[in-house]
PDB file of N, CA and C in Angstrom:
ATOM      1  N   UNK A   1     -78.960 -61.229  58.934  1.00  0.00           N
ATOM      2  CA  UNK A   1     -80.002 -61.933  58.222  1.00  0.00           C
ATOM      3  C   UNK A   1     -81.193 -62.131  59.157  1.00  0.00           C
ATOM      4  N   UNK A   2     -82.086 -61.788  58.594  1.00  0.00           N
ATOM      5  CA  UNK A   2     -83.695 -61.733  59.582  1.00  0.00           C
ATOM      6  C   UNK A   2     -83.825 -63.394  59.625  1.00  0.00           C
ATOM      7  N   UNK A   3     -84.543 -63.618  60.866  1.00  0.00           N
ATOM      8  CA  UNK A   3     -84.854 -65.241  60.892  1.00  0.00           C
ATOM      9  C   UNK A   3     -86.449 -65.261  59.991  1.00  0.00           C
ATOM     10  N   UNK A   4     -86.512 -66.465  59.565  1.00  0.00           N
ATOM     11  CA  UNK A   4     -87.769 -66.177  58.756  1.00  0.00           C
ATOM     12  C   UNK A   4     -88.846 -67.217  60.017  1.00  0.00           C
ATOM     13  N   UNK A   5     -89.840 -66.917  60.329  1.00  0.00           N
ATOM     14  CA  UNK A   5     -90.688 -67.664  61.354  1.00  0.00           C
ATOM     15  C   UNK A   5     -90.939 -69.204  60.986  1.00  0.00           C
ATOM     16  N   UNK A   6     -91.513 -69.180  59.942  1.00  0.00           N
ATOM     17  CA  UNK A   6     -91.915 -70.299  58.999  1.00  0.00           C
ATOM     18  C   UNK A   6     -90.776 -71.469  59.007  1.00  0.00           C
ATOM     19  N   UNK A   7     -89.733 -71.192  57.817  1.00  0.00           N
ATOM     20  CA  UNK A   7     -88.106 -71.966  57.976  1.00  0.00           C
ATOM     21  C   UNK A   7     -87.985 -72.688  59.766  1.00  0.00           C
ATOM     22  N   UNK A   8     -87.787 -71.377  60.748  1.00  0.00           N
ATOM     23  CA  UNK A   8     -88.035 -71.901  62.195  1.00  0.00           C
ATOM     24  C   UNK A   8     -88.860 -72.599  62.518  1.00  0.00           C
ATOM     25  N   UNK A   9     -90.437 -72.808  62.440  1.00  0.00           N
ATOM     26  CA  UNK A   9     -90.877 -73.887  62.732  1.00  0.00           C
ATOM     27  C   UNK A   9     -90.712 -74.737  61.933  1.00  0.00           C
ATOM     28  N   UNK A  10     -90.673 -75.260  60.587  1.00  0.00           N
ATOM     29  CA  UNK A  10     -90.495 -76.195  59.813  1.00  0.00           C
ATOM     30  C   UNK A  10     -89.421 -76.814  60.594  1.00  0.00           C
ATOM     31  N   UNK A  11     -87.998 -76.288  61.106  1.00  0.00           N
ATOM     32  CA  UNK A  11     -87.071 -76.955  60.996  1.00  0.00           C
ATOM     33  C   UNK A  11     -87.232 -77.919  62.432  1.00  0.00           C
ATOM     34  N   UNK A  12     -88.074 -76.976  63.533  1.00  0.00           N
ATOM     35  CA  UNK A  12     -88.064 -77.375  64.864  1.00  0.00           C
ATOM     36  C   UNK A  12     -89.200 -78.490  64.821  1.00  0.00           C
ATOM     37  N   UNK A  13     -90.123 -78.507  64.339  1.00  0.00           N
ATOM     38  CA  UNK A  13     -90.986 -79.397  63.901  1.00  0.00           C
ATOM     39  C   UNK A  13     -90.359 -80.711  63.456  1.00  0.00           C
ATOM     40  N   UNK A  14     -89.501 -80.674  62.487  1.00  0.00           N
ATOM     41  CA  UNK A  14     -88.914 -81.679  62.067  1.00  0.00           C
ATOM     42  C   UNK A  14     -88.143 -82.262  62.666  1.00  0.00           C
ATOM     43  N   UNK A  15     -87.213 -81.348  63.643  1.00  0.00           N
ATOM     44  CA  UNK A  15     -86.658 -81.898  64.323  1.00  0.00           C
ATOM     45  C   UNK A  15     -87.066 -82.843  66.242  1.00  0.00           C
ATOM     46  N   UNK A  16     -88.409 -82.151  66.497  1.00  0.00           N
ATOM     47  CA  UNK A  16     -89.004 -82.865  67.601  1.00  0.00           C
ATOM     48  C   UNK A  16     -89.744 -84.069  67.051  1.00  0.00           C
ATOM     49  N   UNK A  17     -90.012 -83.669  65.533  1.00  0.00           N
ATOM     50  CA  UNK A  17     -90.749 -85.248  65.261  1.00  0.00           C
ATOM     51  C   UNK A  17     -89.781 -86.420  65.163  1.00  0.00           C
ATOM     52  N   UNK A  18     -88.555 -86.367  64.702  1.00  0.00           N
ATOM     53  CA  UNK A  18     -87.494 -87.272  64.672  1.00  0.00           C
ATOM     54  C   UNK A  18     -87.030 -87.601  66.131  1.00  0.00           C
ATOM     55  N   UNK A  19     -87.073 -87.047  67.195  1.00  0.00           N
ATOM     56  CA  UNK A  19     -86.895 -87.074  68.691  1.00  0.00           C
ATOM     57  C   UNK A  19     -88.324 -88.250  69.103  1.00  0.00           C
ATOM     58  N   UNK A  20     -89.273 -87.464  68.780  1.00  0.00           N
ATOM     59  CA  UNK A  20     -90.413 -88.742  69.539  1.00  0.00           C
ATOM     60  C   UNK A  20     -90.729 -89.258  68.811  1.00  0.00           C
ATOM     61  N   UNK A  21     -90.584 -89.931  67.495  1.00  0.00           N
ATOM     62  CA  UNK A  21     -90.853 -90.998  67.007  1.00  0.00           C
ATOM     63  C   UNK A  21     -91.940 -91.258  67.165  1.00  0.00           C
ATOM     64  N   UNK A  22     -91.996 -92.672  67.276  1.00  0.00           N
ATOM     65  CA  UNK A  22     -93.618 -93.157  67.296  1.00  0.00           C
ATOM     66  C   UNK A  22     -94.418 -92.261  68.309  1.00  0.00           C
ATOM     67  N   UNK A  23     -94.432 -91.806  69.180  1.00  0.00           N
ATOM     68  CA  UNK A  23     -94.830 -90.760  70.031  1.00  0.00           C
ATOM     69  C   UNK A  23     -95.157 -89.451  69.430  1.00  0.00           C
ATOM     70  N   UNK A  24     -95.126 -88.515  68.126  1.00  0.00           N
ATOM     71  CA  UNK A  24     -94.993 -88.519  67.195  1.00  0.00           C
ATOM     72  C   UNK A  24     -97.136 -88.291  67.306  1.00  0.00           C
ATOM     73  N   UNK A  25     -97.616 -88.786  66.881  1.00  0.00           N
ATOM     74  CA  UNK A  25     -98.659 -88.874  66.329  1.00  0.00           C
ATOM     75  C   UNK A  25     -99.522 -88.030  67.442  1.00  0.00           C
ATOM     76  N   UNK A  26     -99.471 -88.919  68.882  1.00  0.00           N
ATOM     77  CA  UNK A  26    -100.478 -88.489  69.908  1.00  0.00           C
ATOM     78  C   UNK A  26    -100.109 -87.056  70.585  1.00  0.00           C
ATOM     79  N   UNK A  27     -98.880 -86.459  69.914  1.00  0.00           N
ATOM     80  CA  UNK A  27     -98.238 -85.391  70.191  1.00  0.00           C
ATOM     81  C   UNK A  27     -98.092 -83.607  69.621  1.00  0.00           C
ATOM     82  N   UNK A  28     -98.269 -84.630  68.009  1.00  0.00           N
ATOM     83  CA  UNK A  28     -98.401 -83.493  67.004  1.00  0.00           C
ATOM     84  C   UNK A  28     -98.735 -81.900  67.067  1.00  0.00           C
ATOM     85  N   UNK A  29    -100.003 -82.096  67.499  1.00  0.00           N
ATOM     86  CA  UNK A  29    -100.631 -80.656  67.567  1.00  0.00           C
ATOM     87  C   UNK A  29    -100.179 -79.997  68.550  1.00  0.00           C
ATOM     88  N   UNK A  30     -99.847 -80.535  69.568  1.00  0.00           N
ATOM     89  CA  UNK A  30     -99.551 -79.536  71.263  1.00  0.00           C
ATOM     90  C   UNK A  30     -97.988 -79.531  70.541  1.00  0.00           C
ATOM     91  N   UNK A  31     -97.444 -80.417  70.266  1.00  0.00           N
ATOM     92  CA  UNK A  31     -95.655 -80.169  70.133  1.00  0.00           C
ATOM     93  C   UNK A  31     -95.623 -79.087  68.817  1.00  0.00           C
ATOM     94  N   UNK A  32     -96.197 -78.640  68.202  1.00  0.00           N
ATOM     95  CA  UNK A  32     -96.372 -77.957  66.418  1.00  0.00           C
ATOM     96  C   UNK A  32     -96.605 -76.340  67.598  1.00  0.00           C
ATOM     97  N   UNK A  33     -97.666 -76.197  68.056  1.00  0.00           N
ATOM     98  CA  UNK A  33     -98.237 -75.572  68.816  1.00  0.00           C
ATOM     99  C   UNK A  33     -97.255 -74.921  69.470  1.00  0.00           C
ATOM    100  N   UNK A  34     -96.475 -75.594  70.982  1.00  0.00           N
ATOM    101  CA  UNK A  34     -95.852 -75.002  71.580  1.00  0.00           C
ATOM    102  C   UNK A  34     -94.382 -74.715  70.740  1.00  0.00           C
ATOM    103  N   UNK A  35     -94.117 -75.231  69.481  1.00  0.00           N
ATOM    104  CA  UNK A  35     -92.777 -74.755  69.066  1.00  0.00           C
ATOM    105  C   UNK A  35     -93.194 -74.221  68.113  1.00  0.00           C
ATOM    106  N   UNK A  36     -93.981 -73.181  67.534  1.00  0.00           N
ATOM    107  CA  UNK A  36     -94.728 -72.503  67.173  1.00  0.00           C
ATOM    108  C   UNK A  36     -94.624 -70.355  67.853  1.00  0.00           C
ATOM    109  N   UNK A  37     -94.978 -71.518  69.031  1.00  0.00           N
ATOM    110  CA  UNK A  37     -94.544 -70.344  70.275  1.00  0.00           C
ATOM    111  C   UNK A  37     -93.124 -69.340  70.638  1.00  0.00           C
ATOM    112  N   UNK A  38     -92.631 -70.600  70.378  1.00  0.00           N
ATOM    113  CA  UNK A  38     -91.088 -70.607  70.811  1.00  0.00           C
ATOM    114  C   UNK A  38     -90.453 -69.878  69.548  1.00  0.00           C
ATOM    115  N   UNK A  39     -90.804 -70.006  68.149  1.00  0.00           N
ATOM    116  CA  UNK A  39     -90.407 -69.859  66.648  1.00  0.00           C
ATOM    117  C   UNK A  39     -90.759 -68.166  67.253  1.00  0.00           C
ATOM    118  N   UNK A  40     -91.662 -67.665  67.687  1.00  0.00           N
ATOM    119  CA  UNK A  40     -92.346 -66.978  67.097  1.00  0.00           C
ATOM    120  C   UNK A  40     -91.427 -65.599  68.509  1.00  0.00           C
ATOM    121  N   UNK A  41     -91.663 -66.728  69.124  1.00  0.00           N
ATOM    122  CA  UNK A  41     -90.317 -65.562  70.535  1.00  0.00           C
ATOM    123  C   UNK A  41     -89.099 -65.504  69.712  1.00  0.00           C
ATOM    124  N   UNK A  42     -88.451 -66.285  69.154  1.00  0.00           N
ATOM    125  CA  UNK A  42     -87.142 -66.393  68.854  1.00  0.00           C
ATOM    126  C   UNK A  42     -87.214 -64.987  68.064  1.00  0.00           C
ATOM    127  N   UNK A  43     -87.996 -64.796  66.572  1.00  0.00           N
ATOM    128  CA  UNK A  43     -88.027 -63.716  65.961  1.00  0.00           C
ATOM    129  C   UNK A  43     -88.452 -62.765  66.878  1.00  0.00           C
ATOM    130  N   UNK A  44     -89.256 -62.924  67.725  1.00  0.00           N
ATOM    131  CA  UNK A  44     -89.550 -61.295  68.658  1.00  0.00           C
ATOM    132  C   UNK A  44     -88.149 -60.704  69.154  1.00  0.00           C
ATOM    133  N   UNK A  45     -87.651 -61.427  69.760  1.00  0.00           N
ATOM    134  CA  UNK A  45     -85.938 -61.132  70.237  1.00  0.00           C
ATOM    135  C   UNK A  45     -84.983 -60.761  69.200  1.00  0.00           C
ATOM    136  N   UNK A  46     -85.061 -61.250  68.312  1.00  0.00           N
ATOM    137  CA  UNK A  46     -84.535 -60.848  67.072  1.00  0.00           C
ATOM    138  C   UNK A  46     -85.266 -58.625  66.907  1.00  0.00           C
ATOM    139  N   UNK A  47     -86.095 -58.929  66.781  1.00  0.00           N
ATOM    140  CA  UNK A  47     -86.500 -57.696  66.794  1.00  0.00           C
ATOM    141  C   UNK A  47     -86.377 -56.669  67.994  1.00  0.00           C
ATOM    142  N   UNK A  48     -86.985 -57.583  69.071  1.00  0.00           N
ATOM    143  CA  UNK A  48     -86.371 -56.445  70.083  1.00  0.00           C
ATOM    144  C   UNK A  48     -84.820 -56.092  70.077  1.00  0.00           C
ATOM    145  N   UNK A  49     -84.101 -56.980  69.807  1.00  0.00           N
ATOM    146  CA  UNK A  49     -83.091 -56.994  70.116  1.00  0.00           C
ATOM    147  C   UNK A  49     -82.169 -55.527  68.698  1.00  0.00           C
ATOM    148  N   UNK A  50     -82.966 -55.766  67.909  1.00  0.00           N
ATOM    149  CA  UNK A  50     -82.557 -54.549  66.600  1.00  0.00           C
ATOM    150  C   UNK A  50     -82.681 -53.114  67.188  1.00  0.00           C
ATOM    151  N   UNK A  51     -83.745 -53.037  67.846  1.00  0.00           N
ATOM    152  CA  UNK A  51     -84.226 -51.348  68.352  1.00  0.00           C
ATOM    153  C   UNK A  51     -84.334 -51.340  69.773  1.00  0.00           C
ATOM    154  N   UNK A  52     -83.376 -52.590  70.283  1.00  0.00           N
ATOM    155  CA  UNK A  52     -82.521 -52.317  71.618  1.00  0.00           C
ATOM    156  C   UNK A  52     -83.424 -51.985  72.846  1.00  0.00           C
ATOM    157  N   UNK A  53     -84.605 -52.870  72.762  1.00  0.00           N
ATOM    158  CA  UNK A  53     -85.234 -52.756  73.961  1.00  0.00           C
ATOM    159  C   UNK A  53     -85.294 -54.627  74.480  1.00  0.00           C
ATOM    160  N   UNK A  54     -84.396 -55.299  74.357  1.00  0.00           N
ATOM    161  CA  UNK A  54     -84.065 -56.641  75.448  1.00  0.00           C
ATOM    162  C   UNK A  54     -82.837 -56.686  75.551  1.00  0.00           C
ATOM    163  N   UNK A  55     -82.096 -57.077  76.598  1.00  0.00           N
ATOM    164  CA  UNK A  55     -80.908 -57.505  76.741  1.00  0.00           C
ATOM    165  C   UNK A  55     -80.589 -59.102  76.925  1.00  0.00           C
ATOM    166  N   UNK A  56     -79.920 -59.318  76.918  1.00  0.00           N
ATOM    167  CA  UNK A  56     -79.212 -61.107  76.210  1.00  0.00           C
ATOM    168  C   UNK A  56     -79.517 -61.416  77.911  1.00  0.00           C
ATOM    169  N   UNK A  57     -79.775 -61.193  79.105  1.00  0.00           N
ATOM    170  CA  UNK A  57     -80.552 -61.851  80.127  1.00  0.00           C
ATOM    171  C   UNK A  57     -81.945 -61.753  79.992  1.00  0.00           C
ATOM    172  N   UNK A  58     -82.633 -60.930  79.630  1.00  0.00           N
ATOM    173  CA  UNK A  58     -84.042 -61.016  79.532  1.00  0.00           C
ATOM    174  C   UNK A  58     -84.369 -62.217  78.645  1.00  0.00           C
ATOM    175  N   UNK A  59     -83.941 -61.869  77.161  1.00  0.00           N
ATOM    176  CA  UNK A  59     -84.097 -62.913  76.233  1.00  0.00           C
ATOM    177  C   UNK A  59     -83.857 -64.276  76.945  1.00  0.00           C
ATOM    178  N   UNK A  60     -82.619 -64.394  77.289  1.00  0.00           N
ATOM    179  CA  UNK A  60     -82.387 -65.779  78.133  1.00  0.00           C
ATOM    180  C   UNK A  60     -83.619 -66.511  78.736  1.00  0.00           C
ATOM    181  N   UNK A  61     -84.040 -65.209  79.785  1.00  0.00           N
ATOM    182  CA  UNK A  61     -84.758 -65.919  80.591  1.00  0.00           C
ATOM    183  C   UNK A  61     -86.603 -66.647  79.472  1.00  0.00           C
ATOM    184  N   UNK A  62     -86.670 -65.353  78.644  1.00  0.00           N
ATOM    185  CA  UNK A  62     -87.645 -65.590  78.065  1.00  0.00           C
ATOM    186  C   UNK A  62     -88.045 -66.941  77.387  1.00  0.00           C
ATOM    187  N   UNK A  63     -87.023 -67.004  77.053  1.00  0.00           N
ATOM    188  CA  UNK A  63     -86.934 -68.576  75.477  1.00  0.00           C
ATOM    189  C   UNK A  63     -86.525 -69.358  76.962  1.00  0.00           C
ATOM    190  N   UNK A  64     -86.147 -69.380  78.149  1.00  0.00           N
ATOM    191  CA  UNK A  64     -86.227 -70.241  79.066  1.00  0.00           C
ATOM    192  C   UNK A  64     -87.673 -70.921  79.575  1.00  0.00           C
ATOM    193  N   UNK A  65     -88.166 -69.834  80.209  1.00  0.00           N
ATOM    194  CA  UNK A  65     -89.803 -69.869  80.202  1.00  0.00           C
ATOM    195  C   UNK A  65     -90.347 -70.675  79.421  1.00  0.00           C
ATOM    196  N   UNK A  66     -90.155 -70.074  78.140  1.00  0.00           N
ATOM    197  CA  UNK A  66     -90.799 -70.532  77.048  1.00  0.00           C
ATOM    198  C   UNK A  66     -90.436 -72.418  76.616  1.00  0.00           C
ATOM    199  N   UNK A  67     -89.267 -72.649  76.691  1.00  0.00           N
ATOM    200  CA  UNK A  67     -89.012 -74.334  76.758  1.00  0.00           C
ATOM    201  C   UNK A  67     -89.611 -74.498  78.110  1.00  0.00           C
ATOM    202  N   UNK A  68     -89.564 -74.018  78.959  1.00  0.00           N
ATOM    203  CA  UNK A  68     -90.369 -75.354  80.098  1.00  0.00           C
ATOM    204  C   UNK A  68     -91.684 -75.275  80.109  1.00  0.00           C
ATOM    205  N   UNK A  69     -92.699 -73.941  79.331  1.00  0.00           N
ATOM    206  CA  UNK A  69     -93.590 -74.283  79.034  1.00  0.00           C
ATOM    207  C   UNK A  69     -94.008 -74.973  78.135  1.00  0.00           C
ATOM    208  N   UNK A  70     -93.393 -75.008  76.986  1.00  0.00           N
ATOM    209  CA  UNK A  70     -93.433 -76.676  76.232  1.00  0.00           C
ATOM    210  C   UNK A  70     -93.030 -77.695  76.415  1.00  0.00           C
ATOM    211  N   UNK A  71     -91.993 -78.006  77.499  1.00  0.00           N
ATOM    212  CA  UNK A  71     -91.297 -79.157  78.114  1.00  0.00           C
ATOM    213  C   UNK A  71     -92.804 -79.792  78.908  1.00  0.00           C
ATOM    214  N   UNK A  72     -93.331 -78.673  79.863  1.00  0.00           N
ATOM    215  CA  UNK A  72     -94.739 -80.110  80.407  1.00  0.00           C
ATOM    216  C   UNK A  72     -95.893 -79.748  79.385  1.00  0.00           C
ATOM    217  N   UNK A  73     -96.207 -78.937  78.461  1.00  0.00           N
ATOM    218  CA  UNK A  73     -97.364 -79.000  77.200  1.00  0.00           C
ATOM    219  C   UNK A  73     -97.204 -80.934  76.976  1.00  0.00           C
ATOM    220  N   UNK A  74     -96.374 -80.556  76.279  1.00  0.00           N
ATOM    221  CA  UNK A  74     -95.463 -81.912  75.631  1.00  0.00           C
ATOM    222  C   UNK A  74     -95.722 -83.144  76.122  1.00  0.00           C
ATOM    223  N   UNK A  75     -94.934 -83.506  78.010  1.00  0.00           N
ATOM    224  CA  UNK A  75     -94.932 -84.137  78.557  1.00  0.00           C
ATOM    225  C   UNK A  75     -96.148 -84.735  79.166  1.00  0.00           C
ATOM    226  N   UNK A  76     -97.027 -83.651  79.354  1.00  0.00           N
ATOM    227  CA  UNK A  76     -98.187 -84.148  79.812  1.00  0.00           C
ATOM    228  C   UNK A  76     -99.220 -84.476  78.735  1.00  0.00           C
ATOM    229  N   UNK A  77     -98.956 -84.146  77.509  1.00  0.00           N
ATOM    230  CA  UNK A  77     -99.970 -84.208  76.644  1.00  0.00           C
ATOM    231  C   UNK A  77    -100.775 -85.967  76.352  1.00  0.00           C
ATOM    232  N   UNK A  78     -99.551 -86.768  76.388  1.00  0.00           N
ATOM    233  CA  UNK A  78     -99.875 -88.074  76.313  1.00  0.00           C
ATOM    234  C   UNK A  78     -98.469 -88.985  77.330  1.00  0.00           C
ATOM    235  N   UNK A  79     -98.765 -88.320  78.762  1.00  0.00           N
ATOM    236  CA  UNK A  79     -97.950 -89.190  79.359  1.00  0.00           C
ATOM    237  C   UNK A  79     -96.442 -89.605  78.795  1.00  0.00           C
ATOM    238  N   UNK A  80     -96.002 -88.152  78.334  1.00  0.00           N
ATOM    239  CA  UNK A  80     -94.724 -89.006  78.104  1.00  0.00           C
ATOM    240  C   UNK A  80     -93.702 -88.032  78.861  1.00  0.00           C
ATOM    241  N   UNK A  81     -92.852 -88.641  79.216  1.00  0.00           N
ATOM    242  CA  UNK A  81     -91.626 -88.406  80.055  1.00  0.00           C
ATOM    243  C   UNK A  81     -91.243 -87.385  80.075  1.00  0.00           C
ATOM    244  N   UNK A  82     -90.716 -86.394  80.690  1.00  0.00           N
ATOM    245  CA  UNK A  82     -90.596 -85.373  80.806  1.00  0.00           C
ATOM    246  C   UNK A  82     -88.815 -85.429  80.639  1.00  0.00           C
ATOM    247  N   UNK A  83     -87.783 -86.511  80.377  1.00  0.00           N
ATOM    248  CA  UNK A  83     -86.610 -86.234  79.766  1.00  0.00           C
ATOM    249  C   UNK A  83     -86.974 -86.430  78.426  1.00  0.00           C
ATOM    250  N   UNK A  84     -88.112 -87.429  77.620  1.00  0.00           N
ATOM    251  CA  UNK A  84     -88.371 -87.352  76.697  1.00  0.00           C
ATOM    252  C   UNK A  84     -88.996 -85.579  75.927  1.00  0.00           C
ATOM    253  N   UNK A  85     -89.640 -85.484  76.826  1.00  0.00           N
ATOM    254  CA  UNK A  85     -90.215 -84.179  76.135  1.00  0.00           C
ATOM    255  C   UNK A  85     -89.143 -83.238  75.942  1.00  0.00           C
ATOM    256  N   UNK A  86     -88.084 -83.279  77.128  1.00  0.00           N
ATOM    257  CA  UNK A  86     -86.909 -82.080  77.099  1.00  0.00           C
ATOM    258  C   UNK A  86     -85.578 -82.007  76.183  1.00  0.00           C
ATOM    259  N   UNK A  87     -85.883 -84.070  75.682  1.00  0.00           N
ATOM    260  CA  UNK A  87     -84.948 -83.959  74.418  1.00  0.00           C
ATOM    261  C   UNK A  87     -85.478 -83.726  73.048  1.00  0.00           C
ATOM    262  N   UNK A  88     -86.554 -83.465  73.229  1.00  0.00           N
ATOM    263  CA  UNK A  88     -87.473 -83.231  71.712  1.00  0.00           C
ATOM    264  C   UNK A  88     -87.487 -81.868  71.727  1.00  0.00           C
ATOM    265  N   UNK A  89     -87.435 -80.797  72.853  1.00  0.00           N
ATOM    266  CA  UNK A  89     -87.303 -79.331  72.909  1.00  0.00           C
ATOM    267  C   UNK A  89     -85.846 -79.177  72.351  1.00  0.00           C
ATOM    268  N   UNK A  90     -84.475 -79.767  73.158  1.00  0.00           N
ATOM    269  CA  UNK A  90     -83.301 -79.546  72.710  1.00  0.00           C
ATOM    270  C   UNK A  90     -83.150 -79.970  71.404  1.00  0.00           C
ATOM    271  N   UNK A  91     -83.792 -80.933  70.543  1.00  0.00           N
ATOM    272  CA  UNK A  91     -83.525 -81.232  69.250  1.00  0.00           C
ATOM    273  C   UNK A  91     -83.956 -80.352  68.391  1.00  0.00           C
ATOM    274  N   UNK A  92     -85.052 -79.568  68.477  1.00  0.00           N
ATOM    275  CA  UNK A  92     -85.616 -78.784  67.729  1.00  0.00           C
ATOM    276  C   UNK A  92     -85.036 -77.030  68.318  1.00  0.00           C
ATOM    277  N   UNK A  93     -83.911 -77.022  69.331  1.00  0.00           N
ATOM    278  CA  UNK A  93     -83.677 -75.334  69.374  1.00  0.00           C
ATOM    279  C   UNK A  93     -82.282 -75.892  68.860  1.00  0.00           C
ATOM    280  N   UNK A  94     -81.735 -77.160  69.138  1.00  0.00           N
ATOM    281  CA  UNK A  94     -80.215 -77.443  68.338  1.00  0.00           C
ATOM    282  C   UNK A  94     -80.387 -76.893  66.766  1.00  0.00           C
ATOM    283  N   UNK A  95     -81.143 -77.596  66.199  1.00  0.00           N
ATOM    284  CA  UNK A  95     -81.134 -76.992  64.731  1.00  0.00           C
ATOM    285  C   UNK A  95     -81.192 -76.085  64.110  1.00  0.00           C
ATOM    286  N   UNK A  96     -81.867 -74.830  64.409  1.00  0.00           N
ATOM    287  CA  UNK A  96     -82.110 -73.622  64.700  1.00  0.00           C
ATOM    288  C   UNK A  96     -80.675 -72.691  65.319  1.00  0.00           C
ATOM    289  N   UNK A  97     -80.303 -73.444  66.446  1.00  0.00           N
ATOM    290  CA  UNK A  97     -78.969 -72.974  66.968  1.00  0.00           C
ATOM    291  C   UNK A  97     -78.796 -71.925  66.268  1.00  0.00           C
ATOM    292  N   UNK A  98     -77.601 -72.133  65.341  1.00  0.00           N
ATOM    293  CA  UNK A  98     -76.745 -71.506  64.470  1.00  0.00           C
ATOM    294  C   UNK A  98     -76.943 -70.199  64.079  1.00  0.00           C
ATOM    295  N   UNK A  99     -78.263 -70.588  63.044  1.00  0.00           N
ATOM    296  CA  UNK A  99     -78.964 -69.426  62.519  1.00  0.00           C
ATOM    297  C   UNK A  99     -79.201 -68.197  63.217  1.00  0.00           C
ATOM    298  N   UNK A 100     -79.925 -68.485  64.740  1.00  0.00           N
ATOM    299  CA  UNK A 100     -80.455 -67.807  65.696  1.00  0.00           C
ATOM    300  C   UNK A 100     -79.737 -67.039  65.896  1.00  0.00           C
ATOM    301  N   UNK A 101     -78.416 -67.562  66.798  1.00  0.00           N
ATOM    302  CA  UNK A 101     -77.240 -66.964  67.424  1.00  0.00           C
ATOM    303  C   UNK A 101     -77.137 -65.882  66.232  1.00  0.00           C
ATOM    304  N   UNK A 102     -76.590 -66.331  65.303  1.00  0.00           N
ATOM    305  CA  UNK A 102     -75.981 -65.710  64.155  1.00  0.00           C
ATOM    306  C   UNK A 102     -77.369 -64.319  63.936  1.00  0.00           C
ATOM    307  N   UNK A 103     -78.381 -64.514  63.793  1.00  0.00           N
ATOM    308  CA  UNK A 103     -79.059 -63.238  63.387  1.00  0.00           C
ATOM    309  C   UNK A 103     -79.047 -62.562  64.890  1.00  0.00           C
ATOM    310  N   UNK A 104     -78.965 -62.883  65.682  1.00  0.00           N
ATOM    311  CA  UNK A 104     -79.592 -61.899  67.397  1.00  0.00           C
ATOM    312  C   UNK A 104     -78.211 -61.508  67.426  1.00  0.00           C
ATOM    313  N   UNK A 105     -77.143 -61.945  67.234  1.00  0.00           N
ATOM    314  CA  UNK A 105     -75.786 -61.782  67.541  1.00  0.00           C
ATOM    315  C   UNK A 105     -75.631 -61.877  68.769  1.00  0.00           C
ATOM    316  N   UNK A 106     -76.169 -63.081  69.716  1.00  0.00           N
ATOM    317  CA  UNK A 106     -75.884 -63.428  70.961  1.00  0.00           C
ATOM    318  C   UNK A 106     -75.637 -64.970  71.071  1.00  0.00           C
ATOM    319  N   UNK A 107     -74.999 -65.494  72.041  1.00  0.00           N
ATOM    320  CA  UNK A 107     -75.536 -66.565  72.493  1.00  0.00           C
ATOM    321  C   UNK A 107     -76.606 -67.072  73.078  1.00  0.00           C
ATOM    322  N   UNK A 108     -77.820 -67.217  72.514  1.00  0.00           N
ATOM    323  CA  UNK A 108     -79.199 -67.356  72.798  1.00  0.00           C
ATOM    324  C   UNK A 108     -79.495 -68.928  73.518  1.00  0.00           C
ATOM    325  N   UNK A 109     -79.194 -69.341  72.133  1.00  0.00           N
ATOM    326  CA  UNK A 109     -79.257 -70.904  72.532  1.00  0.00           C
ATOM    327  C   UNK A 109     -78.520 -71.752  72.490  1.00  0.00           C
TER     328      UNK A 109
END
């Protein structure tokens, strides 16, 4: 099953806004933004991964990259904590989880 981009951010969205809470507002656009990013790698890997030009370490490292560049987007955007920012990244690739794994047929995330 193809990941659909859209569904992925909706869900990761929803799920970092329930993580920062009132934090939440001054955050919005950079957190939408950088998991946006991340939505949008997840399906690239998905694709590379069909016509077999990434392997399950590249990908790794990629969507790695890719959370710690939204881990300080995030964190620095309005001074907020950088375990805060890193549980609002894990809440929003937890939900997603499943799906992911299941279409890349790896352990991704």
């Amino acid at each position: 099953m193809a990941l659909d981009i859209n569904t992925l951010i909706n869900q990761m969205v929803g799920a970092a806004k329930d993580s920062l809470g009132s934090n939440w507002p001054g955050i919005k656009d950079v957190a939408t933004s950088s998991l946006t990013t991340i939505a949008q790698n997840l399906v690239d890997i998905e694709k590379m991964k069909i016509v077999g030009i990434i392997t399950p370490e590249k990908a790794a490292l990629l969507i790695s990259m890719q959370k710690q560049a939204a881990k300080m987007a995030i964190a620095t955007e309005v001074g907020l904590g950088i375990l805060a920012a890193e549980a609002a990244i894990n809440a929003a690739l937890d939900v997603v989880r499943t799906a992911v794994n299941t279409a890349i047929g790896w352990t991704l995330l």
